[in-house]
C-alpha atoms as a PDB file:
ATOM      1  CA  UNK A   1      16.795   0.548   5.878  1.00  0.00           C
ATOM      2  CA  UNK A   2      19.936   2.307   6.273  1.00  0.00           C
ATOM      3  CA  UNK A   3      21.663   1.638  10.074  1.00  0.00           C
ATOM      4  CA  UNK A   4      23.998   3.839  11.980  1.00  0.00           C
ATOM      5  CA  UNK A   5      26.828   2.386  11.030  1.00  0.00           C
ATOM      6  CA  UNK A   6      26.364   2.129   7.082  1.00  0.00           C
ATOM      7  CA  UNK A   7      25.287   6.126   7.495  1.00  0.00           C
ATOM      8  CA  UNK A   8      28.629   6.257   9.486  1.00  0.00           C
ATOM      9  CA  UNK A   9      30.717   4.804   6.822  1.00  0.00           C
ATOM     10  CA  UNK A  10      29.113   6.350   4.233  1.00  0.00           C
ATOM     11  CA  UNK A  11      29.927   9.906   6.131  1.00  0.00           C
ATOM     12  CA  UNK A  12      33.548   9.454   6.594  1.00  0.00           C
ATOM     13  CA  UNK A  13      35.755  11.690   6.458  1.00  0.00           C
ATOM     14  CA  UNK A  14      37.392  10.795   3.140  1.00  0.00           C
ATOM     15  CA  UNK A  15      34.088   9.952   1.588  1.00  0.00           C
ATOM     16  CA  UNK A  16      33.022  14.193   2.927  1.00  0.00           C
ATOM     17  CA  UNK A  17      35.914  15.413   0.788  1.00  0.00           C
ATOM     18  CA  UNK A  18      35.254  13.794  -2.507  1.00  0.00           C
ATOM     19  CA  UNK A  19      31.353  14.381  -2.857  1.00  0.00           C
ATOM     20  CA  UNK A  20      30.708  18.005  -4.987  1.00  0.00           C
ATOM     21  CA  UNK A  21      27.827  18.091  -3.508  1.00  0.00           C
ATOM     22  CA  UNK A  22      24.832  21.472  -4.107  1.00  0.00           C
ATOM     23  CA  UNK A  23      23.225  23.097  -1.129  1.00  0.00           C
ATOM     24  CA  UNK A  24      19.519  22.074  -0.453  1.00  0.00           C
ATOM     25  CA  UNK A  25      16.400  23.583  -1.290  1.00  0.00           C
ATOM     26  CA  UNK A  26      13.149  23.229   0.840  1.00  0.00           C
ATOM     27  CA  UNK A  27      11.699  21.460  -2.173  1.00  0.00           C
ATOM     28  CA  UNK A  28      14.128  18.199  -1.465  1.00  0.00           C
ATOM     29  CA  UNK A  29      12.944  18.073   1.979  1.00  0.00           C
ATOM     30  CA  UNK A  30      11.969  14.586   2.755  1.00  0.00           C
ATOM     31  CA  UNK A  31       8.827  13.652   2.673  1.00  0.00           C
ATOM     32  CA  UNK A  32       7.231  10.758   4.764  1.00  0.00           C
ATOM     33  CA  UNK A  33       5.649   7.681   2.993  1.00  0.00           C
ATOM     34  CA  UNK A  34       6.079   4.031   3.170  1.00  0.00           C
ATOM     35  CA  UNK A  35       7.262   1.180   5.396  1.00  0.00           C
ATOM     36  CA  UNK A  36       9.738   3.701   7.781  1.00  0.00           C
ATOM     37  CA  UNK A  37      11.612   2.404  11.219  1.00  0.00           C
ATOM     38  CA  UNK A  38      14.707   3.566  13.545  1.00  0.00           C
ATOM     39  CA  UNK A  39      15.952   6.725  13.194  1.00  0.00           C
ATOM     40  CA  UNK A  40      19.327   8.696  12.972  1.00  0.00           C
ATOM     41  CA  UNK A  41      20.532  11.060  15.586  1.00  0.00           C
ATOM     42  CA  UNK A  42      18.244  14.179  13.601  1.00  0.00           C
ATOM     43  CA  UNK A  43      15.210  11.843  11.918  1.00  0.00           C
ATOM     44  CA  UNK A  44      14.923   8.730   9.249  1.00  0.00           C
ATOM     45  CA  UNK A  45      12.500   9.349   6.972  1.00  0.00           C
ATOM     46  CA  UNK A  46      10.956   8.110   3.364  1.00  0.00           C
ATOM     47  CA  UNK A  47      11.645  10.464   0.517  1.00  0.00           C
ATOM     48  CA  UNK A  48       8.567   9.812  -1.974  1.00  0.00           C
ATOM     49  CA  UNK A  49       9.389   8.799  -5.723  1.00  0.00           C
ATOM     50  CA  UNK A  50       6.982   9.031  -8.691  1.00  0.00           C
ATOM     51  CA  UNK A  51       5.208   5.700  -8.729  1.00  0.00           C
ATOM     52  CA  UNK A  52       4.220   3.581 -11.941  1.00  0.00           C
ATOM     53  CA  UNK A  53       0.447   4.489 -12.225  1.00  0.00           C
ATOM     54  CA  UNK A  54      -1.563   1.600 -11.918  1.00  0.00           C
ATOM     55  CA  UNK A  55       1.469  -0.179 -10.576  1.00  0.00           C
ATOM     56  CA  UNK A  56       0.400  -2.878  -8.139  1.00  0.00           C
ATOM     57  CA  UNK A  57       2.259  -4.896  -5.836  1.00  0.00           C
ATOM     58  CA  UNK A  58      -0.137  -7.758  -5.223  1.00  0.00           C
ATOM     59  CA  UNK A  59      -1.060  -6.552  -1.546  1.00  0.00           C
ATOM     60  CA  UNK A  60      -4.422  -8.247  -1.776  1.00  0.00           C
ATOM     61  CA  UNK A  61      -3.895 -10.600  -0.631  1.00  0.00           C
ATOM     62  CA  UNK A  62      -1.453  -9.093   2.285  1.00  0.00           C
ATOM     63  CA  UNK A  63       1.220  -6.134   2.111  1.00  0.00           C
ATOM     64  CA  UNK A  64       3.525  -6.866  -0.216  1.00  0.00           C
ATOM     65  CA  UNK A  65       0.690  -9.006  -2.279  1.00  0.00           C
ATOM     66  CA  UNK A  66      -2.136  -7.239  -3.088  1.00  0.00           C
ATOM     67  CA  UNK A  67      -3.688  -5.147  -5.864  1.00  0.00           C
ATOM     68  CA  UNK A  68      -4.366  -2.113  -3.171  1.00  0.00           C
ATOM     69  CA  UNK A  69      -1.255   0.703  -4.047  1.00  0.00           C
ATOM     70  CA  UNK A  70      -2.412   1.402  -7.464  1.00  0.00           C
ATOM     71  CA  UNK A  71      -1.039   4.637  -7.472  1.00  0.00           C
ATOM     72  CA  UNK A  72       0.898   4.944  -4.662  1.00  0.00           C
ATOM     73  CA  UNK A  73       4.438   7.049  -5.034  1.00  0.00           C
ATOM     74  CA  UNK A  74       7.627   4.399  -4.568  1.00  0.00           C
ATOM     75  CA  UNK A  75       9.104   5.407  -1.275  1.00  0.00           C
ATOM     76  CA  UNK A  76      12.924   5.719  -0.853  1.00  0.00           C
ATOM     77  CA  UNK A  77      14.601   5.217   2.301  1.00  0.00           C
ATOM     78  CA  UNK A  78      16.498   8.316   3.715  1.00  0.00           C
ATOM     79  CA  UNK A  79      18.386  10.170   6.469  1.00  0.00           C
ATOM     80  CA  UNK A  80      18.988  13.355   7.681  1.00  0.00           C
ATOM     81  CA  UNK A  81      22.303  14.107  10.402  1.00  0.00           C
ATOM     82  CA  UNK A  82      23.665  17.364  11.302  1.00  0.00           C
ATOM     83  CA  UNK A  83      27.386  16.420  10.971  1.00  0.00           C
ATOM     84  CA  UNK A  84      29.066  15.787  14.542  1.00  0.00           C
ATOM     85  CA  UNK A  85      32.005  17.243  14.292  1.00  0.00           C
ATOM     86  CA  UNK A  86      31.552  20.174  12.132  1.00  0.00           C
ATOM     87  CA  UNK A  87      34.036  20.270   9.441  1.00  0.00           C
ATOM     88  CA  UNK A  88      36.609  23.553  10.020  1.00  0.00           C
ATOM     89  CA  UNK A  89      36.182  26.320   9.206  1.00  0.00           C
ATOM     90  CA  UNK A  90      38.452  25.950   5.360  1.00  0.00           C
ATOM     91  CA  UNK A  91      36.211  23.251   4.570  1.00  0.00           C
ATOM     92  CA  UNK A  92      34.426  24.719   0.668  1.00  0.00           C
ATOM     93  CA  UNK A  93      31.274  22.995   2.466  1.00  0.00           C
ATOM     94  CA  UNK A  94      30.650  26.163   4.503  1.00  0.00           C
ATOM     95  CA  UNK A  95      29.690  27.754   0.829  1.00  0.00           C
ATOM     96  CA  UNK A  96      31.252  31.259   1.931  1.00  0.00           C
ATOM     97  CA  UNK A  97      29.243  30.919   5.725  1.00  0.00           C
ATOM     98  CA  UNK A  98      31.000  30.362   9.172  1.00  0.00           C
ATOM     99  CA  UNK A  99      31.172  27.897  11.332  1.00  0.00           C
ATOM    100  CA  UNK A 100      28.502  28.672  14.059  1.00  0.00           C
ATOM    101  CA  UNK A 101      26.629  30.279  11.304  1.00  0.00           C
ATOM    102  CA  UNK A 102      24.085  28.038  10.682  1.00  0.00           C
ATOM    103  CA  UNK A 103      25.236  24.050  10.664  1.00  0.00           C
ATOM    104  CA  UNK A 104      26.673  21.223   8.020  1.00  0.00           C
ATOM    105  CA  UNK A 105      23.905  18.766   7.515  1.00  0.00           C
ATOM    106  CA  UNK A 106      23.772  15.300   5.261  1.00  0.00           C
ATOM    107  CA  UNK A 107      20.847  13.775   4.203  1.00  0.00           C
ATOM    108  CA  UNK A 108      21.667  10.031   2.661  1.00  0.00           C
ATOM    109  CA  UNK A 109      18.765   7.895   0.715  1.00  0.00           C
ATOM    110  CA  UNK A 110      18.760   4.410  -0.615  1.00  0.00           C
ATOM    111  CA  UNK A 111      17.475   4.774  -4.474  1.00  0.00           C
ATOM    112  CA  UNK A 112      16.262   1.593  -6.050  1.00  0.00           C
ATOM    113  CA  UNK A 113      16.898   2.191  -9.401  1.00  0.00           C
ATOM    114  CA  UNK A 114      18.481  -0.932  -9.710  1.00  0.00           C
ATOM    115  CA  UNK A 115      15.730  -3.062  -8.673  1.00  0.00           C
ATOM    116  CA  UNK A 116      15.110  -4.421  -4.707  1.00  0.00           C
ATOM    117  CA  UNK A 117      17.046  -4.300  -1.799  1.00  0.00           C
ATOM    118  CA  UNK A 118      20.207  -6.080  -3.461  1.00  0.00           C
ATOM    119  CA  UNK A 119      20.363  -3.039  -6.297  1.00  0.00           C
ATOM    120  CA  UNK A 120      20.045  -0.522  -3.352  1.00  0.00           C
ATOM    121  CA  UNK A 121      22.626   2.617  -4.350  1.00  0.00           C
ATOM    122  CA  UNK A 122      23.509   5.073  -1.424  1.00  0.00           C
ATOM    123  CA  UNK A 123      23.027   8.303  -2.921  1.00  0.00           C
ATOM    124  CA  UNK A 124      24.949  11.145  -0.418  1.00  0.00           C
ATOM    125  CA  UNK A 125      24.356  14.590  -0.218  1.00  0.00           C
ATOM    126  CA  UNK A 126      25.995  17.143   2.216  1.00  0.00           C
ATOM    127  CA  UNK A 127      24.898  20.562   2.563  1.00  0.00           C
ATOM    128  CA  UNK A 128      24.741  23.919   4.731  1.00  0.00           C
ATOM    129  CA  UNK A 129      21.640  25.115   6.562  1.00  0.00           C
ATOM    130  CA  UNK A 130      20.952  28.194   8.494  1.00  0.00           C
ATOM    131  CA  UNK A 131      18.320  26.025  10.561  1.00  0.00           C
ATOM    132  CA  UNK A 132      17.576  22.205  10.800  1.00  0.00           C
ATOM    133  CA  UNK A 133      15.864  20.941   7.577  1.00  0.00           C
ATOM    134  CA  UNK A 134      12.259  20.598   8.530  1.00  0.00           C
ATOM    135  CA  UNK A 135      10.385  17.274   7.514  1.00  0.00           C
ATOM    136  CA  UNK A 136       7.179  17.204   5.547  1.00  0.00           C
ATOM    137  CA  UNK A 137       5.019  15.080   6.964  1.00  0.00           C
ATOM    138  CA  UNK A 138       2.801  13.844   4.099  1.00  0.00           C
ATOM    139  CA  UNK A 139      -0.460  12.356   6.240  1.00  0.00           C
ATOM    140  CA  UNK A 140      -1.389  10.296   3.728  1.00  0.00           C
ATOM    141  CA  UNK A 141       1.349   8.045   3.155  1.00  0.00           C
ATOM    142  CA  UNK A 142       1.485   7.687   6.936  1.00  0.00           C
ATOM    143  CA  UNK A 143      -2.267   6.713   6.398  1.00  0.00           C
ATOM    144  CA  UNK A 144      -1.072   4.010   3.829  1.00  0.00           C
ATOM    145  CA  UNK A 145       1.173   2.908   6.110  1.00  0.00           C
ATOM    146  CA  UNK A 146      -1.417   2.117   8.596  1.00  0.00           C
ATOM    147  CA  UNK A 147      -3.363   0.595   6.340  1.00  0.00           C
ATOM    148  CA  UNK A 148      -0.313  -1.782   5.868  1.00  0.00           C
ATOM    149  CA  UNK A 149      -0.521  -3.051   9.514  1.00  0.00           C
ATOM    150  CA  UNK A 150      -4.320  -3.507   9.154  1.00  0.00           C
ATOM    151  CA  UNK A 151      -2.742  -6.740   6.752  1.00  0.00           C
ATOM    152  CA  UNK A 152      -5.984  -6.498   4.684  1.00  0.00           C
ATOM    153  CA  UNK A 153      -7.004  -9.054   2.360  1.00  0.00           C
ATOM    154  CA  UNK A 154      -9.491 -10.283  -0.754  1.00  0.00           C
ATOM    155  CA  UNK A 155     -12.983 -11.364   0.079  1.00  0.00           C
ATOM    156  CA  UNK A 156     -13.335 -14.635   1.997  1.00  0.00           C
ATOM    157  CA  UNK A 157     -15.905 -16.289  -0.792  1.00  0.00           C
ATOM    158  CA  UNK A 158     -18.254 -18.045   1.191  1.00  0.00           C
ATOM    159  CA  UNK A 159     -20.448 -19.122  -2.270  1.00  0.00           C
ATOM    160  CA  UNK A 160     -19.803 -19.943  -4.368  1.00  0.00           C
ATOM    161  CA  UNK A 161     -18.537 -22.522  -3.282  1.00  0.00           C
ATOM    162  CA  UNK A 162     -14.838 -24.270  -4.796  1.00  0.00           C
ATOM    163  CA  UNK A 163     -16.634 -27.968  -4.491  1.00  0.00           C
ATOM    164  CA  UNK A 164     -20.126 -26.643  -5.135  1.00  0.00           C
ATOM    165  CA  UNK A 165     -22.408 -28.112  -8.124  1.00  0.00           C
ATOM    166  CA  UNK A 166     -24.822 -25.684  -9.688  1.00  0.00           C
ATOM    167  CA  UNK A 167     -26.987 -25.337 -11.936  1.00  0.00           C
ATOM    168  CA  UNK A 168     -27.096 -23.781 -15.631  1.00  0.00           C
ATOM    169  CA  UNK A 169     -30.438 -21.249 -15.134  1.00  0.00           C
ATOM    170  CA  UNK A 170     -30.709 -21.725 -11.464  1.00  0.00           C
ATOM    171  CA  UNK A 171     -30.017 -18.485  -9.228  1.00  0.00           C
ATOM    172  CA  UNK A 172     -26.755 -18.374  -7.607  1.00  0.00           C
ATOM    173  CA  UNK A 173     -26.240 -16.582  -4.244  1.00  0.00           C
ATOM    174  CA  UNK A 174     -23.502 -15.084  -3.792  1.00  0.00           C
ATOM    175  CA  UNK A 175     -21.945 -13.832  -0.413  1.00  0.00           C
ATOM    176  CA  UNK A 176     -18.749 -13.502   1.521  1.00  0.00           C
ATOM    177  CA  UNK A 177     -17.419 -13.832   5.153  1.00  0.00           C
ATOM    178  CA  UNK A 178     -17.036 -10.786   6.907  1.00  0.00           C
ATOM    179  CA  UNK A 179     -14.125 -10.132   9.281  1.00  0.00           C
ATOM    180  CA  UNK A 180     -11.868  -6.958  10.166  1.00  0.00           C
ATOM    181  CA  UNK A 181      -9.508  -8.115   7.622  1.00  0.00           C
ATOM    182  CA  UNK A 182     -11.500  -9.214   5.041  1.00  0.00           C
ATOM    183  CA  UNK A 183     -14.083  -6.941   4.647  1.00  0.00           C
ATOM    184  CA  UNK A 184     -13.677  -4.805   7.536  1.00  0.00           C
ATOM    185  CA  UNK A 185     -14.254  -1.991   9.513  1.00  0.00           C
ATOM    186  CA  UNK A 186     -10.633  -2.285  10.565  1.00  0.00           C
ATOM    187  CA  UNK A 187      -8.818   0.865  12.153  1.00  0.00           C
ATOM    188  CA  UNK A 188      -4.841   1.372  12.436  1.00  0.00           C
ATOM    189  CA  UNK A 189      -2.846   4.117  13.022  1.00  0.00           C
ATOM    190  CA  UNK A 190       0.911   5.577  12.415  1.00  0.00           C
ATOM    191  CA  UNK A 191       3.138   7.786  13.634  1.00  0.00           C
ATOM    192  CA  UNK A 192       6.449   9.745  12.825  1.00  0.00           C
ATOM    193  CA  UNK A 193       7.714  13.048  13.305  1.00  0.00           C
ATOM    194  CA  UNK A 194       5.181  13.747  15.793  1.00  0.00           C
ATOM    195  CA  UNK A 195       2.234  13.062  13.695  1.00  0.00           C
ATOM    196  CA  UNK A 196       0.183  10.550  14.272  1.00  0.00           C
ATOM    197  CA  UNK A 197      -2.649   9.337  11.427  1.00  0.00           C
ATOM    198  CA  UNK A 198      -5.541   6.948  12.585  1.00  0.00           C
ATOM    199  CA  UNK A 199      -6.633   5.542   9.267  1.00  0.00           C
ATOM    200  CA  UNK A 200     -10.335   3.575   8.862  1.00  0.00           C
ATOM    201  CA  UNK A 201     -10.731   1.002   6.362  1.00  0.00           C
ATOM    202  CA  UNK A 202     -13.959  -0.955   5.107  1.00  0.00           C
ATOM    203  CA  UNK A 203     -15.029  -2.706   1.882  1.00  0.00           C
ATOM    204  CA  UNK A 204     -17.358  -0.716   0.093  1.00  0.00           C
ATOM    205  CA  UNK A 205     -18.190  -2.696  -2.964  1.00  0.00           C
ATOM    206  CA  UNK A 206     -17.133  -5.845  -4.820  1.00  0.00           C
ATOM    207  CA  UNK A 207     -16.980  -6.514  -7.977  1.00  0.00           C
ATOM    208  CA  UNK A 208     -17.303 -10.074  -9.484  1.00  0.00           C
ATOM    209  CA  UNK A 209     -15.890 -11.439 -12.904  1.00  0.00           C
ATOM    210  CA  UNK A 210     -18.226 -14.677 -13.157  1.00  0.00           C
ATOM    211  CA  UNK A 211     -15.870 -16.226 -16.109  1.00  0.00           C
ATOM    212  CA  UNK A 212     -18.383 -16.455 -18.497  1.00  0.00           C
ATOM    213  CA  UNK A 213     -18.089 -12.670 -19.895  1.00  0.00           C
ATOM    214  CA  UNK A 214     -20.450 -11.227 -16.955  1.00  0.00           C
ATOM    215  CA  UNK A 215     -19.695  -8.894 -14.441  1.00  0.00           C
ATOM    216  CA  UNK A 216     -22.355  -8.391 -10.951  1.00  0.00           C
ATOM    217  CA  UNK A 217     -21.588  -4.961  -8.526  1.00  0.00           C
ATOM    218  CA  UNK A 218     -22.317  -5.941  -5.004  1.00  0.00           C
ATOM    219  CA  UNK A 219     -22.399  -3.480  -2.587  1.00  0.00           C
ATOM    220  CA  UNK A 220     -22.571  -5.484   0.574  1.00  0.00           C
ATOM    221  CA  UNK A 221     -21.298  -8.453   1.630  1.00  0.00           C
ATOM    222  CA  UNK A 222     -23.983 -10.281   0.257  1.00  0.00           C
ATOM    223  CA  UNK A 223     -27.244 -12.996   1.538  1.00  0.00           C
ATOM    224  CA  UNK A 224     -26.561 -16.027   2.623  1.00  0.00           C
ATOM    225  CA  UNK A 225     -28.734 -18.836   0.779  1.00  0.00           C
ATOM    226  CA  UNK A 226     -31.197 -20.763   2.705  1.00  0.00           C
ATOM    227  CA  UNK A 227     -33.553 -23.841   1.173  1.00  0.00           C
ATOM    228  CA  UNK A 228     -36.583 -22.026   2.054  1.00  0.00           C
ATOM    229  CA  UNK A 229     -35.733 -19.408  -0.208  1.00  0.00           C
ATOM    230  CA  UNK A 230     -35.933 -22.076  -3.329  1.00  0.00           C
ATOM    231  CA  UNK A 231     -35.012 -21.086  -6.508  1.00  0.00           C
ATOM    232  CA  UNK A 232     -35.258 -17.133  -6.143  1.00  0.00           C
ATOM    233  CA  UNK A 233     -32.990 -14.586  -7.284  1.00  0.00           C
ATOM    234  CA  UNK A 234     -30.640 -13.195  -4.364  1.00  0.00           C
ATOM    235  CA  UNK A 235     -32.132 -10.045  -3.290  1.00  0.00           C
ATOM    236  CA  UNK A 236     -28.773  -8.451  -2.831  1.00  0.00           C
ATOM    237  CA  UNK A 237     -25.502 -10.350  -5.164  1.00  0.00           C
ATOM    238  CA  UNK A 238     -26.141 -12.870  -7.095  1.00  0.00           C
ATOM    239  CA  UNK A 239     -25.914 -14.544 -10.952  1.00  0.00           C
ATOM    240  CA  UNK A 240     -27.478 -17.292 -12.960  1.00  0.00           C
ATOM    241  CA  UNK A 241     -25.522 -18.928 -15.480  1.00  0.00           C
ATOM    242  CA  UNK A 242     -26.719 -19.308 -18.921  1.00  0.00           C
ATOM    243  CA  UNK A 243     -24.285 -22.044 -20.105  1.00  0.00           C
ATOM    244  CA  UNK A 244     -21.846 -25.076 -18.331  1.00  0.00           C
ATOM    245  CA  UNK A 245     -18.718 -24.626 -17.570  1.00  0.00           C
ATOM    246  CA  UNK A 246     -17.713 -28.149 -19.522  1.00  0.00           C
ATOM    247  CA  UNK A 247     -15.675 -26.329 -21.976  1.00  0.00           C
ATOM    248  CA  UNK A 248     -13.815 -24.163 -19.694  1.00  0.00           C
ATOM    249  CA  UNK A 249     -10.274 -25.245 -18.054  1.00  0.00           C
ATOM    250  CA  UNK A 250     -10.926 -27.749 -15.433  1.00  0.00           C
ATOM    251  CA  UNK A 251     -14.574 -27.872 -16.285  1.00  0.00           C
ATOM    252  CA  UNK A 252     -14.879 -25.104 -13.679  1.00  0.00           C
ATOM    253  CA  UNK A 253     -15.325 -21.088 -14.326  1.00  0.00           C
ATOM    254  CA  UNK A 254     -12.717 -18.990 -12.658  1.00  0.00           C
ATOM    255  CA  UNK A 255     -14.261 -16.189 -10.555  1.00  0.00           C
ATOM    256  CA  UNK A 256     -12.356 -12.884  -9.381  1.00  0.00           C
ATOM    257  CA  UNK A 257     -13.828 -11.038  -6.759  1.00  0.00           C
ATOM    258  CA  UNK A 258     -12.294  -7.601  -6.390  1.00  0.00           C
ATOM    259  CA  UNK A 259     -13.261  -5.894  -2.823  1.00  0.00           C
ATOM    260  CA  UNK A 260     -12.896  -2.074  -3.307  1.00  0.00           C
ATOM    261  CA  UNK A 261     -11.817  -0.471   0.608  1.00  0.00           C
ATOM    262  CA  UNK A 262     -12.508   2.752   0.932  1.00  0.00           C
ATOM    263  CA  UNK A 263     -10.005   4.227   3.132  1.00  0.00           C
ATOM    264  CA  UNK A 264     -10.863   6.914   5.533  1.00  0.00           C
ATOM    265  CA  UNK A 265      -7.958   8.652   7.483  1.00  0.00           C
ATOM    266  CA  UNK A 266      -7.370  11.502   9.933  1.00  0.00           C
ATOM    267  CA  UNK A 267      -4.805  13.135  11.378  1.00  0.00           C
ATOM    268  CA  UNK A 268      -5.489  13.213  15.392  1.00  0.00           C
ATOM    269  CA  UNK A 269      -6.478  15.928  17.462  1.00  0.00           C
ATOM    270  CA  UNK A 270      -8.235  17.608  14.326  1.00  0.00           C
ATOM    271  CA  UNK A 271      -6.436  18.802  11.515  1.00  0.00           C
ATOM    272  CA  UNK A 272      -6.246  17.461   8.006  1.00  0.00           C
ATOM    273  CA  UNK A 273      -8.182  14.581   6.690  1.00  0.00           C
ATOM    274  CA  UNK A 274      -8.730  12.529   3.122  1.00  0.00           C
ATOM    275  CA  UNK A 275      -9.745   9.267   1.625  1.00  0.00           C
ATOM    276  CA  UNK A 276      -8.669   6.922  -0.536  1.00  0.00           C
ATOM    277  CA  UNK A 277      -9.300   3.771  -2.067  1.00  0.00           C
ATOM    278  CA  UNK A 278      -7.660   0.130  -2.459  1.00  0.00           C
ATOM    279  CA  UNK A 279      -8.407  -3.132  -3.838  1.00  0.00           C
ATOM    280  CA  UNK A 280      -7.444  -6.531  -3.193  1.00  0.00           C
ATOM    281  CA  UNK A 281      -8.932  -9.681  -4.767  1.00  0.00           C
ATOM    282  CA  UNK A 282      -9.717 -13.125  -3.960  1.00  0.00           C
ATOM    283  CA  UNK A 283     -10.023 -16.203  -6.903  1.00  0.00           C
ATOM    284  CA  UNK A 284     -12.753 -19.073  -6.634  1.00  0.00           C
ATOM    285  CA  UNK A 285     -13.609 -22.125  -9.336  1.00  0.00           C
ATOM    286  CA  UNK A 286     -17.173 -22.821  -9.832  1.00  0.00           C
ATOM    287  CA  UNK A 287     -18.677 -26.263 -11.673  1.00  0.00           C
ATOM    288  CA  UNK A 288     -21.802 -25.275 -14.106  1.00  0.00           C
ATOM    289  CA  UNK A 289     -23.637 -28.446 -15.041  1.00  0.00           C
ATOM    290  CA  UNK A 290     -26.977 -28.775 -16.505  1.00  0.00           C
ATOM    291  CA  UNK A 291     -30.266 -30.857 -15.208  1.00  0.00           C
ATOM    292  CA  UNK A 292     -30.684 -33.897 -17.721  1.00  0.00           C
ATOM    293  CA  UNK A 293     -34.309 -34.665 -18.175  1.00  0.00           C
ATOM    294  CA  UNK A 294     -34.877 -38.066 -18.675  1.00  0.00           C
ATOM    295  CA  UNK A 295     -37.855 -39.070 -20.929  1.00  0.00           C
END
């Protein structure tokens, strides 16, 4: 995030003079998106950046981990000051206007085309404006940033189990814990500009790599297993394994469950509205041994 006093510095005088810099256009108006705090003396915002599609950033886990921004735009850090004091009137900055006649602004962003927060580049522009640049509030990525607080997670595997022992040809039951930030509902909201967006997230389905080649949809959290159900087929997510897991890494099958949230978001006091979708995904090892029949 870029403070007061690294804008400051950056907008010194000598720094004003050297930048050739071209007068904005309402399509460079910031737009808001990310993980945005503080503000300068007009607004801080996040200008949005053409993600990598299918790009994920391991939020699954938690934000900054998980598997959940699959396509969401990179956001880049910027700010946007009406210069205090207005350069004179001989300044080529006016661009032909006069002072009085509309107003010097800067807007400054952090680009990371170098990679992280070390590579961060300040990338200046200054500029003349018959009115205060507006700010496009893009709902959505202030959804996404709610969804960031909500600190959501992979499914809490209840069974199988990690020291489980099953069964090759025995029904397994599968299920999973259910919490706000596991499966949900969960509900955060976020606000800039004066917008506010109250975002609504819950799991709708999960989908379960069993390690032996198989895949099983579940669209609920599951049954939980009880003896006096016996050797019955889960009537909701379950899988029976048709060989051990002796051969396998450990002995043990590695299982990914992926928990799809469907996110639903509004912006308050009526307005627009949308939905979208992320995953995150939670690992467990399961032991498949076979019953030896003794003769």
């Amino acid at each position: 995030m870029l403070r007061r006093p690294a804008l400051a510095a950056v907008l010194s005088a000598a720094a004003l003079c050297a930048l050739a810099a071209l007068p904005a256009h309402s399509a460079d108006d910031p737009v808001i998106g990310g993980d945005c705090e503080g503000a300068s003396s007009f607004v801080t915002v996040c200008r949005q950046e053409p993600g990598n599609p299918g790009g994920q950033d391991q939020t699954g886990d938690q934000p900054g981990t998980g598997t959940g921004k699959d396509s969401k735009p990179r956001p880049q850090t910027c700010a946007v000051e009406r210069l205090d004091p207005q350069p004179p009137a001989s300044d080529p900055l006016w661009n032909g206007h006069k002072p009085g006649d509309g107003a010097i602004y800067t807007r400054v962003c952090l680009s990371d085309a170098l990679g992280g927060a070390a590579g961060a580049q300040i990338v200046p522009q200054v500029f003349w404006a018959a009115e205060a640049p507006a700010v496009n509030v893009d709902p959505e990525q202030l959804a996404r940033q709610a969804v960031d607080r909500m600190l959501l997670t992979g499914p809490d595997i209840a069974s199988p189990r990690a020291a489980g022992k099953y069964i090759v040809g025995v029904p397994m039951w599968m299920w999973v814990n259910e919490s706000p930030t596991t499966y949900g509902p969960n509900t955060a909201s976020a606000s800039l500009a004066g917008v506010t967006v109250t975002a609504k997230a819950k799991v709708t389905k999960i989908d379960w790599a069993m390690g032996d080649g198989n895949a099983v949809t579940c669209r609920g959290p599951g049954t939980a297993y009880q003896a006096s159900y016996g050797k019955q087929e889960s009537p909701t997510c379950g899988h029976t394994y048709s060989r051990t897991s002796a051969s396998r890494s450990g002995g043990k099958y590695s299982v990914n469950a992926t928990a799809t949230w469907t996110v639903d978001w509004q912006v308050n006091g009526g307005g627009e509205a949308g939905q979208f979708t992320e995953t995150r995904q939670s690992q467990a090892q399961v032991a498949m041994g076979e019953l030896q029949v003794v003769r």
